[in-house]
N, C-alpha and C. Protein backbone atom coordinates (compact mmCIF):
# COMPACT_ATOMS: atom_id res chain seq x y z
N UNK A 1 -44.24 45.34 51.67
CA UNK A 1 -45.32 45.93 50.90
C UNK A 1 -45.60 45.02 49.71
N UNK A 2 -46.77 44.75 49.56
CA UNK A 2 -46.74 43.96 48.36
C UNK A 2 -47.62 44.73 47.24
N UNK A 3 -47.65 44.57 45.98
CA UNK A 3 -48.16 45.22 44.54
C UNK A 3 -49.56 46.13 44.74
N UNK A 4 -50.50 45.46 45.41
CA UNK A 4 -51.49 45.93 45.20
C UNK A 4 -51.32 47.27 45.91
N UNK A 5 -50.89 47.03 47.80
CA UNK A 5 -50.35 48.34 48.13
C UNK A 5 -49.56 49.58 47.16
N UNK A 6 -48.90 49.39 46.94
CA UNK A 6 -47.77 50.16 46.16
C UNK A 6 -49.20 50.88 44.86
N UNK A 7 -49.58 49.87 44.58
CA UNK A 7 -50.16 50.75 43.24
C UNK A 7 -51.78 51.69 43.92
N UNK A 8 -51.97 51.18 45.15
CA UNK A 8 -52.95 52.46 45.63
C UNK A 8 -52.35 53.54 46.00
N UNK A 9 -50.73 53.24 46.54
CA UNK A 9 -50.20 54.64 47.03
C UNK A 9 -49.95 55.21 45.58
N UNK A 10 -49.76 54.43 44.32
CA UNK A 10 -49.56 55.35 43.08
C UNK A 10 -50.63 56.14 43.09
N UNK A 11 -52.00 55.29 43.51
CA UNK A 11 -53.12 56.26 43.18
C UNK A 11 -53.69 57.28 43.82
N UNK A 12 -53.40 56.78 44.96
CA UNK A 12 -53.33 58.21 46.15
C UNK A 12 -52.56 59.48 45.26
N UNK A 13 -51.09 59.26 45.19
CA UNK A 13 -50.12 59.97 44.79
C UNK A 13 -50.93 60.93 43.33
N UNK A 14 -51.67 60.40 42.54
CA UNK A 14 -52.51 61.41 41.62
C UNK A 14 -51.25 60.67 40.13
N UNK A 15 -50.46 59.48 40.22
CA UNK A 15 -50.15 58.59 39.59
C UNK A 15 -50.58 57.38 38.76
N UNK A 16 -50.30 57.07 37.49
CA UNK A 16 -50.92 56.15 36.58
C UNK A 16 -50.78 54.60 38.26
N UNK A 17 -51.96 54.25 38.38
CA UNK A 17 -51.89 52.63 39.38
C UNK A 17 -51.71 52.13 38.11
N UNK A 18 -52.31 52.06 36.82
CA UNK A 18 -51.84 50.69 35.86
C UNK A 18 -50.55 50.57 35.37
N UNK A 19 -49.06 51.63 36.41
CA UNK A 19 -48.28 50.99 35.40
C UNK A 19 -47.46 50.23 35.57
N UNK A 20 -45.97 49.50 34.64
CA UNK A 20 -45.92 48.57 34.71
C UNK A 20 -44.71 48.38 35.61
N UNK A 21 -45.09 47.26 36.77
CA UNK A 21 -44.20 46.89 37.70
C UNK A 21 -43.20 46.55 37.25
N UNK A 22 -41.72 47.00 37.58
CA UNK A 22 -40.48 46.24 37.11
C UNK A 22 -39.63 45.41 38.22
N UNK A 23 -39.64 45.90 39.63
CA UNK A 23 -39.40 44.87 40.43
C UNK A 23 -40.42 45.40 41.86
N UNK A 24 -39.99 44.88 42.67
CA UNK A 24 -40.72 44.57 44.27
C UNK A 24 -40.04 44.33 45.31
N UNK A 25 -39.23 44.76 45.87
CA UNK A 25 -38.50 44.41 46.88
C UNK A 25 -38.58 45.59 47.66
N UNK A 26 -37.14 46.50 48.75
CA UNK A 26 -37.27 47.21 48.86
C UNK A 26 -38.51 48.84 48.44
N UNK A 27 -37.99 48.89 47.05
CA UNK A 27 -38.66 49.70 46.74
C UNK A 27 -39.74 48.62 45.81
N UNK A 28 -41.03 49.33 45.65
CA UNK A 28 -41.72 48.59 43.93
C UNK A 28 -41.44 50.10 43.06
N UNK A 29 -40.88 49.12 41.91
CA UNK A 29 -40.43 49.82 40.91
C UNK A 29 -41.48 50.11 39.81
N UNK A 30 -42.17 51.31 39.21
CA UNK A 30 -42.87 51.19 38.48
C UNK A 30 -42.32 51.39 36.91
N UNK A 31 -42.71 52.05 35.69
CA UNK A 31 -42.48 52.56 34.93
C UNK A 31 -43.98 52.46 34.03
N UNK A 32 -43.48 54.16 33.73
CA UNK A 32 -44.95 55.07 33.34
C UNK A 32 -44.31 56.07 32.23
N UNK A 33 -44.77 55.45 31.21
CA UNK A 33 -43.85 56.39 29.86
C UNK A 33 -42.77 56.91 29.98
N UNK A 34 -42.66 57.86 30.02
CA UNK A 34 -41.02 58.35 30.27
C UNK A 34 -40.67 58.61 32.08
N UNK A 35 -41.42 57.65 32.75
CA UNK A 35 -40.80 58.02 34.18
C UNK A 35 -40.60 56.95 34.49
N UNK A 36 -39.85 56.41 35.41
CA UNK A 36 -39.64 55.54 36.54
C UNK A 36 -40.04 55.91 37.90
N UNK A 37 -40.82 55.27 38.66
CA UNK A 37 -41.75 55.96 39.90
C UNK A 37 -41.14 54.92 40.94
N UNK A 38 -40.24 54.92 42.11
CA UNK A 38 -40.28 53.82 43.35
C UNK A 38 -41.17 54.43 43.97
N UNK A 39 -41.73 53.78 44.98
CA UNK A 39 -42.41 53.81 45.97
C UNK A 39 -41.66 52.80 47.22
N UNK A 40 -41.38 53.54 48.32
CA UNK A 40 -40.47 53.23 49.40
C UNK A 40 -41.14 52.10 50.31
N UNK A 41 -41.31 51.26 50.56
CA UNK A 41 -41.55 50.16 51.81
C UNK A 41 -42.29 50.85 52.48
N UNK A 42 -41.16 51.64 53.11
CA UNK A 42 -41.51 52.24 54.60
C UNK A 42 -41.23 53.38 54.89
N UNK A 43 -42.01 54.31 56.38
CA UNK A 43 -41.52 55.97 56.12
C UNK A 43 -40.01 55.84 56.53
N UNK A 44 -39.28 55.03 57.12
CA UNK A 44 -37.68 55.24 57.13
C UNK A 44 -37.14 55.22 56.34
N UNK A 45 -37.57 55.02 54.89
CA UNK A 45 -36.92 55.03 53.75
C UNK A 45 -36.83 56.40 53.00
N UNK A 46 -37.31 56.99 53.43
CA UNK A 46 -37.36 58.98 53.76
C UNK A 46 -36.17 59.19 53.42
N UNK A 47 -35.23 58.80 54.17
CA UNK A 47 -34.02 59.87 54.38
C UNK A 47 -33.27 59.29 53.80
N UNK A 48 -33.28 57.66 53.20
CA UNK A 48 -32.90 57.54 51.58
C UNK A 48 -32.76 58.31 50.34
N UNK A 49 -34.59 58.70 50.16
CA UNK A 49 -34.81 58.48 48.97
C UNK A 49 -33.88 60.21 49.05
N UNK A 50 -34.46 60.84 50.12
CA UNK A 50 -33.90 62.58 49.98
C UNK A 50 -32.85 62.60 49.46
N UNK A 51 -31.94 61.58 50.01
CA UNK A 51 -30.21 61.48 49.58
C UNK A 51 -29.74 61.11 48.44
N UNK A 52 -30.64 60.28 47.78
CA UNK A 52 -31.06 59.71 46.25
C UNK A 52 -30.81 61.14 45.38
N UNK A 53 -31.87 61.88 45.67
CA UNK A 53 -32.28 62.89 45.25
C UNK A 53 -31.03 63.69 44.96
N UNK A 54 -31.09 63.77 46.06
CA UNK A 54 -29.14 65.02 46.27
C UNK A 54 -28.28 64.88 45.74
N UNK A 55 -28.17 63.76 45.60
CA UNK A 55 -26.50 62.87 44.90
C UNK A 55 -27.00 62.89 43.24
N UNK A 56 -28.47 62.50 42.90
CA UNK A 56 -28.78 62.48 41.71
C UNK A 56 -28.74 64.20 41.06
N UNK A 57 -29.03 65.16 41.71
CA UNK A 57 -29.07 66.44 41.75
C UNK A 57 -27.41 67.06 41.46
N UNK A 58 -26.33 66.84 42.69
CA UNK A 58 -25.63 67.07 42.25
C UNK A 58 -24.65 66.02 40.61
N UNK A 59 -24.73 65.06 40.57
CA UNK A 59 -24.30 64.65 39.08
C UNK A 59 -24.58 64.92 38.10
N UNK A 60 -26.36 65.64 38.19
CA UNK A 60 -26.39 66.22 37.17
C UNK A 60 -26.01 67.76 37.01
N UNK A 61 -25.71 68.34 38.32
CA UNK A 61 -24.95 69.65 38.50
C UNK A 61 -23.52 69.58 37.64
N UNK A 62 -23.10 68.37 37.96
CA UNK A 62 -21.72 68.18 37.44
C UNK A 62 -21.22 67.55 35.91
N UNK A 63 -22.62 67.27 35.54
CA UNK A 63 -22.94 66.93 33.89
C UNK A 63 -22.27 65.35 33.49
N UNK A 64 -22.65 64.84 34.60
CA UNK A 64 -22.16 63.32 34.86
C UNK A 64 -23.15 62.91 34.20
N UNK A 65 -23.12 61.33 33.65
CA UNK A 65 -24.48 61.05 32.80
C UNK A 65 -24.83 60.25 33.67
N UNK A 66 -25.74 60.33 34.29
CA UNK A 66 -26.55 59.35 35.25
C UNK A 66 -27.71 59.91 34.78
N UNK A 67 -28.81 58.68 35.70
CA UNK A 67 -30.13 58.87 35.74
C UNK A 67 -30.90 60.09 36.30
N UNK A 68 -31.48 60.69 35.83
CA UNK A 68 -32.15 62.29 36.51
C UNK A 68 -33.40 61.98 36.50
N UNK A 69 -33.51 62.30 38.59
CA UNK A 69 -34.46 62.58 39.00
C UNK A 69 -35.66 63.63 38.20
N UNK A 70 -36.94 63.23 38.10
CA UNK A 70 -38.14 64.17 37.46
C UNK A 70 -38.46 65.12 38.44
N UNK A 71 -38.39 64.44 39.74
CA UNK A 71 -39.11 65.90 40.78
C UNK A 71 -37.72 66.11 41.38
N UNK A 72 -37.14 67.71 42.19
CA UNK A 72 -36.21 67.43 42.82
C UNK A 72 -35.87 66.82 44.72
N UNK A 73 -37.50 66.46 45.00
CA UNK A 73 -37.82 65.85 46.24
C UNK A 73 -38.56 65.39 46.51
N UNK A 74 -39.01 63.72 47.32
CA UNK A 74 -39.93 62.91 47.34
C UNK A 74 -41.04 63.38 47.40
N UNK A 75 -42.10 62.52 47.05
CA UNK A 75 -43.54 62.80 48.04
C UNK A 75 -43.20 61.74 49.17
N UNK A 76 -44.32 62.56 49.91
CA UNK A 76 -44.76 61.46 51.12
C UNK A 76 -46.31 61.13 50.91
N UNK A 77 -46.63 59.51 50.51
CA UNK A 77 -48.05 59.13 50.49
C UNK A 77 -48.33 57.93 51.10
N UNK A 78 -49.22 58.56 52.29
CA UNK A 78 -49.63 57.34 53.31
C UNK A 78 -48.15 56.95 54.16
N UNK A 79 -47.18 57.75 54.27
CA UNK A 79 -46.12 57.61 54.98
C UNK A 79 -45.20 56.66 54.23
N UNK A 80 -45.68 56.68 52.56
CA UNK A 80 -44.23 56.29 51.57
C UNK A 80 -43.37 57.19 50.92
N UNK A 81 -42.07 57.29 51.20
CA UNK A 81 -41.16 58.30 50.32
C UNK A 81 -41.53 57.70 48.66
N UNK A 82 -42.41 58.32 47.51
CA UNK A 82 -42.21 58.39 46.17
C UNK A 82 -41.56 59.33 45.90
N UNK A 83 -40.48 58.62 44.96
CA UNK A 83 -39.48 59.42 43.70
C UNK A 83 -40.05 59.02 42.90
N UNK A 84 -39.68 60.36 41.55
CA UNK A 84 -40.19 60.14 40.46
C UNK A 84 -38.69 60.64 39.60
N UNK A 85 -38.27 59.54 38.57
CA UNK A 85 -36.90 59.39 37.91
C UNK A 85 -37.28 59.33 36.53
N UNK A 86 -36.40 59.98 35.54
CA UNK A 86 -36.77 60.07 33.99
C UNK A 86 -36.31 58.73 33.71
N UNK A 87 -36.95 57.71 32.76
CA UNK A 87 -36.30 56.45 32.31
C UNK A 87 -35.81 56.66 31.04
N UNK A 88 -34.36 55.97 31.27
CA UNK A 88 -34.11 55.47 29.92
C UNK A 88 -34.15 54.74 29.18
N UNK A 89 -33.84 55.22 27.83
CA UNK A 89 -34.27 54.31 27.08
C UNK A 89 -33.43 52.90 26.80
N UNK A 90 -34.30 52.22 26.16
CA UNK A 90 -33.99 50.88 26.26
C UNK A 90 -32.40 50.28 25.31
N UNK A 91 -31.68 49.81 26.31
CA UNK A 91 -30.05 49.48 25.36
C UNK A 91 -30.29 48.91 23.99
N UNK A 92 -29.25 48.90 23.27
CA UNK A 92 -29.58 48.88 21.68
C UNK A 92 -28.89 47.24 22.08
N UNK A 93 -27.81 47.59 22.64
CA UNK A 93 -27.55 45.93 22.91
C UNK A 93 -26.61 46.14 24.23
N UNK A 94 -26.30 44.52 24.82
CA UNK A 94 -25.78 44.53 26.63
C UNK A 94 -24.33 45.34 26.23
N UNK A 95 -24.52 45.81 27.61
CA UNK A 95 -22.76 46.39 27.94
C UNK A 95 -21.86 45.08 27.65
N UNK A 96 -20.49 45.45 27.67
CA UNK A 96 -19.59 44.45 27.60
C UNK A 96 -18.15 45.08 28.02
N UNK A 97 -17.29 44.42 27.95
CA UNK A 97 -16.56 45.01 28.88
C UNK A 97 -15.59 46.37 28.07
N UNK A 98 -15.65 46.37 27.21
CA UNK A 98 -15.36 47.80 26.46
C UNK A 98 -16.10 48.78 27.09
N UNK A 99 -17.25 48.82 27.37
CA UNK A 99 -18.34 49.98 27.56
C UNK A 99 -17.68 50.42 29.15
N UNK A 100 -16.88 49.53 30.13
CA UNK A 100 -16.34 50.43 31.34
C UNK A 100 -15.44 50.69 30.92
């Protein structure tokens, strides 16, 4: 999938298309004020993102600090699994090896 795709399925999806790409591979990674949006390659990436979801669902069941999912299950647009993930905010400075 390359950029331009990805940002019509944002717009299909009823999603900001201007925002800003952070990577492209597998997924394209967006970020849109306080969200992080992938958009999946392909529809086999479905039963990924669901599992994404679940595992992100239960950690935050379990008050683990990870990243939390915004919706608790993909869309499907044009046969792409989109998640939509709360972003965080930006490190004050890099991990190092104290921080594991």
């Amino acid at each position: 999938m390359d950029e331009a795709t990805a940002r019509d399925i944002l717009r299909t999806a009823g999603l900001a298309p201007d925002a800003e790409l952070l990577a492209l591979g597998e997924n394209a990674v967006f970020a849109d004020g306080g969200l992080v949006i992938k958009v999946g390659r392909a529809p086999e990436l479905l039963e990924r993102a669901e599992r994404e979801l679940s595992v992100a669902g239960w950690l935050a069941d379990a008050g683990v600090p990870a990243v939390r999912a915004a919706e608790p299950s993909p869309r499907l647009v044009d046969g792409h699994p989109v998640t939509l993930w709360h972003r965080l905010p930006e490190a004050v400075r890099p991990a190092g090896p104290a921080d594991l």
